[in-house]
C-alpha atoms as a PDB file:
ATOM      1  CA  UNK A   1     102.609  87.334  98.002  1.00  0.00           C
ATOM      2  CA  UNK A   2     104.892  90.792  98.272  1.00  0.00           C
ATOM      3  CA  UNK A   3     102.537  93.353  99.768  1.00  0.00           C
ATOM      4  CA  UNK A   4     103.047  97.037 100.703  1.00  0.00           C
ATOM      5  CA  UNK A   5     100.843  98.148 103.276  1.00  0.00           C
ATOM      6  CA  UNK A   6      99.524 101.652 103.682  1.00  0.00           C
ATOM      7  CA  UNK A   7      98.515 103.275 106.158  1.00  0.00           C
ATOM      8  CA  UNK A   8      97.672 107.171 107.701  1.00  0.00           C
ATOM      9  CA  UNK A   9      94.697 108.026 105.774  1.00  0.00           C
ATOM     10  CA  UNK A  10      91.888 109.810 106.768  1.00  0.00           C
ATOM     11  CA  UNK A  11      89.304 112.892 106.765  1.00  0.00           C
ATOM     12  CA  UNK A  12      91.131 116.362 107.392  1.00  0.00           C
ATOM     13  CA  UNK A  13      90.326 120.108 107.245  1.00  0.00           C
ATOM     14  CA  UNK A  14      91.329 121.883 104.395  1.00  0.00           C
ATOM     15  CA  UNK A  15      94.931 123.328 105.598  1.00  0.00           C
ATOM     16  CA  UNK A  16      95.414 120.365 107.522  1.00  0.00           C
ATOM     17  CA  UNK A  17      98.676 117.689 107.833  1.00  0.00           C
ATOM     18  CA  UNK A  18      98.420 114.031 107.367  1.00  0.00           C
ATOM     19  CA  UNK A  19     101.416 111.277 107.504  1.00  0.00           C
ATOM     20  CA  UNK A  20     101.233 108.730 105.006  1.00  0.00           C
ATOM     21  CA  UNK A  21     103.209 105.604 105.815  1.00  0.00           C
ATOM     22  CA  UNK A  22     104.025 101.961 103.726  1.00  0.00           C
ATOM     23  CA  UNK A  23     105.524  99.302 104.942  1.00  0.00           C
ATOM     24  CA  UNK A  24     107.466  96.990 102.145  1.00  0.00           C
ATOM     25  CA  UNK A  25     109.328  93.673 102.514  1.00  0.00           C
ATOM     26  CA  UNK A  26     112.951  94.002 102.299  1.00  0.00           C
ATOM     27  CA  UNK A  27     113.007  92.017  99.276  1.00  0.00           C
ATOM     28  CA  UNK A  28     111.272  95.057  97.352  1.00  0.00           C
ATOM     29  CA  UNK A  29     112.414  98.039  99.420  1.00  0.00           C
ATOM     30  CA  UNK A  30     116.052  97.717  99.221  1.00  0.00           C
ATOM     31  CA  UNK A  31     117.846  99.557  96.657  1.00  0.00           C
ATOM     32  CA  UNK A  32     114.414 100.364  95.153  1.00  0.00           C
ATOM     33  CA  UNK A  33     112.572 103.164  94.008  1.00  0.00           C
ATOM     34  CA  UNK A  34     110.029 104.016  96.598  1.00  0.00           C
ATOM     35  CA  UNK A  35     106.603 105.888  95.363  1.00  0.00           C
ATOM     36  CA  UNK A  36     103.473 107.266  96.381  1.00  0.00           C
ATOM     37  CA  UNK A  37     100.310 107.745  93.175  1.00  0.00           C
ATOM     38  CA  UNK A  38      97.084 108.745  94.240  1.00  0.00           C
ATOM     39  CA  UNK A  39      94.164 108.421  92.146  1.00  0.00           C
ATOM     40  CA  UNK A  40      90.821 110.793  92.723  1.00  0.00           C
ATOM     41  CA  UNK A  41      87.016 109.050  91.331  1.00  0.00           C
ATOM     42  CA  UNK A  42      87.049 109.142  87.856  1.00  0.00           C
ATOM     43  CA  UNK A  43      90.679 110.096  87.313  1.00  0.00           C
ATOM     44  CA  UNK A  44      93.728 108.657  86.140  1.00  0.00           C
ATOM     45  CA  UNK A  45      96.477 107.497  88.906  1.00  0.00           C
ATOM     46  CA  UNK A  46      98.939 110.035  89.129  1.00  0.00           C
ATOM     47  CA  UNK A  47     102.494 110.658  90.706  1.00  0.00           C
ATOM     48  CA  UNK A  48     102.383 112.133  93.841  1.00  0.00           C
ATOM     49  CA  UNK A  49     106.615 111.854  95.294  1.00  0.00           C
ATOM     50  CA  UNK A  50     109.199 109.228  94.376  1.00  0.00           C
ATOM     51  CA  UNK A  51     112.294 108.587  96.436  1.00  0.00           C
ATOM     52  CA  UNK A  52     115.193 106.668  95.484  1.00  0.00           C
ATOM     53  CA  UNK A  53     117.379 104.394  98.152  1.00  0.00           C
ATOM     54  CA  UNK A  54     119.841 107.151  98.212  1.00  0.00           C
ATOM     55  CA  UNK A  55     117.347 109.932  99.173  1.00  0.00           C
ATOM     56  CA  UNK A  56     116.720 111.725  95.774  1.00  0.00           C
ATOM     57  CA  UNK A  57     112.906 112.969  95.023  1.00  0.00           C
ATOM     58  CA  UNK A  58     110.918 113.835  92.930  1.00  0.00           C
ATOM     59  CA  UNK A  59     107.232 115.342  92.729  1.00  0.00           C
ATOM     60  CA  UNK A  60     104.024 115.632  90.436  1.00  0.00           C
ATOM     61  CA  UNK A  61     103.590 119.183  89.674  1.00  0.00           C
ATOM     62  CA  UNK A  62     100.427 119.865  91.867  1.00  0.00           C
ATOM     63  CA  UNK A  63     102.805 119.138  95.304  1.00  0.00           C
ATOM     64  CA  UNK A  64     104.292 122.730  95.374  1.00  0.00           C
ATOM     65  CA  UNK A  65     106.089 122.646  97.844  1.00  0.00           C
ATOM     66  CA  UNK A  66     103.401 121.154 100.337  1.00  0.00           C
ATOM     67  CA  UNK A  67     104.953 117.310 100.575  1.00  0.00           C
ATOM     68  CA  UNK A  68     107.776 115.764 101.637  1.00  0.00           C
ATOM     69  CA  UNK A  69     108.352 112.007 100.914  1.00  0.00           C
ATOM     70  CA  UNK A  70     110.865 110.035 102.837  1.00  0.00           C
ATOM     71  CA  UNK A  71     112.308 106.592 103.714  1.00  0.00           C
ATOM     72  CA  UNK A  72     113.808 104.712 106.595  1.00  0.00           C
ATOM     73  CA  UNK A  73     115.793 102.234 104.764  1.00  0.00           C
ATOM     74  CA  UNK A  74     116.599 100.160 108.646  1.00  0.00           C
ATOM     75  CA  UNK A  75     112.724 100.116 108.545  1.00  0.00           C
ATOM     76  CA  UNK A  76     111.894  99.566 105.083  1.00  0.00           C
ATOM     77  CA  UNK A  77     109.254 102.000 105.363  1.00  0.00           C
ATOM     78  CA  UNK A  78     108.555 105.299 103.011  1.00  0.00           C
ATOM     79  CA  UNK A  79     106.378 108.333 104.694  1.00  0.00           C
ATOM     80  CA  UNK A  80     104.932 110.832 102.466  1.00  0.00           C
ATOM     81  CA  UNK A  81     104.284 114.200 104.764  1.00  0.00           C
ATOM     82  CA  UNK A  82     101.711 116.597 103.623  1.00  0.00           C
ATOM     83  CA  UNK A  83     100.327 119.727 104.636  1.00  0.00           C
ATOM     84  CA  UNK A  84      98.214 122.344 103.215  1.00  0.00           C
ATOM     85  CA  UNK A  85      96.575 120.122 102.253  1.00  0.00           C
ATOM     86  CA  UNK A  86      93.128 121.196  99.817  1.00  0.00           C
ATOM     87  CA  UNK A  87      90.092 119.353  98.553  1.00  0.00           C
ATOM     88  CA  UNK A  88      91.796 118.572  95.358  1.00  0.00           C
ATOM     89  CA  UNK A  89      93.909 116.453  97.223  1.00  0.00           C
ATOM     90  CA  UNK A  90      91.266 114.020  98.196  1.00  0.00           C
ATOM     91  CA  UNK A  91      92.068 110.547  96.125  1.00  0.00           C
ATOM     92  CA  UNK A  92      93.302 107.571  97.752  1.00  0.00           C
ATOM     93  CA  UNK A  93      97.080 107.471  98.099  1.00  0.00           C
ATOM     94  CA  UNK A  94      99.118 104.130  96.668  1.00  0.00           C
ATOM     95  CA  UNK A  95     102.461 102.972  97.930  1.00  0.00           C
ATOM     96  CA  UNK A  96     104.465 101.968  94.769  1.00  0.00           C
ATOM     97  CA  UNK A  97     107.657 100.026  93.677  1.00  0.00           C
ATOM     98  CA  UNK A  98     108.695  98.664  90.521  1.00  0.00           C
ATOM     99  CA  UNK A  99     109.819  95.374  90.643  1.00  0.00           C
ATOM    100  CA  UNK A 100     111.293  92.873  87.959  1.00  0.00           C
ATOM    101  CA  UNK A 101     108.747  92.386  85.053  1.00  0.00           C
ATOM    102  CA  UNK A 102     105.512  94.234  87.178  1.00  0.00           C
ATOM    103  CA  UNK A 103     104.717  96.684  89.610  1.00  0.00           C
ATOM    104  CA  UNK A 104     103.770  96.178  93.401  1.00  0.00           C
ATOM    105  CA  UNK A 105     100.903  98.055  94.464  1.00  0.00           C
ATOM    106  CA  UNK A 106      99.687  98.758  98.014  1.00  0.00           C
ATOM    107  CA  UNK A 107      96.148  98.884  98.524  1.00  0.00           C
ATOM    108  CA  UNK A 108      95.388 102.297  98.841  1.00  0.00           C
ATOM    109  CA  UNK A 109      94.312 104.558 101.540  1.00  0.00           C
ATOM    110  CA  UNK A 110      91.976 107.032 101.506  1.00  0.00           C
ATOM    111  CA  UNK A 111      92.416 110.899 102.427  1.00  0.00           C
ATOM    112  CA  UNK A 112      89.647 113.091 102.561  1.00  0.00           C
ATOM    113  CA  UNK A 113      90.400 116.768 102.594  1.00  0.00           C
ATOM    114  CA  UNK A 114      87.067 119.012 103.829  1.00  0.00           C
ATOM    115  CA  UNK A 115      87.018 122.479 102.502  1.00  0.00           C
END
């Protein structure tokens, strides 16, 4: 079964940095779409950052400025960087790629942001 695995998550200050990294089989990673969605209790997932295998992004709205997503396609891993980070920002974070006829999914992982 494809998997993306997350990883990084955690409890952090408000103001504080956290790394965000997914690992994805080659199979799915190459020449794909990379994402990150985060969803917050009672919410509806959202996009956070999307990269495509040539580098371009793109962010949700609420990023301003404060996240940087990124891949290393000899790794087939994607990173999203964030800082400033504010209580709002407290959902657990999804690895995402879109994939012939469905969607792979990681299985979340959770960032806390303390005010």
């Amino acid at each position: 079964q494809v998997q993306l695995v997350e990883s990084g998550g955690g409890l952090v200050q408000a103001g504080g940095s956290l790394t965000l990294s997914c690992a994805a089989p080659a199979s799915i990673f190459s020449d794909n779409i990379m994402g990150w969605y985060r969803q917050a209790p009672g919410k509806q997932r959202e996009l956070v950052a999307i990269i495509t295998s040539a580098g371009t992004t793109n962010f949700g709205n609420f990023v301003k400025g404060r996240f940087t997503i990124s891949r290393d396609n000899a790794k087939n891993m994607v990173y999203l960087q964030m800082n400033s980070l504010e209580p709002d920002d407290t959902a657990t974070y999804y690895c995402h790629a879109p994939g012939p006829g469905r969607d792979y999914w990681g299985q979340g992982t959770q960032v806390t942001v303390s005010s």
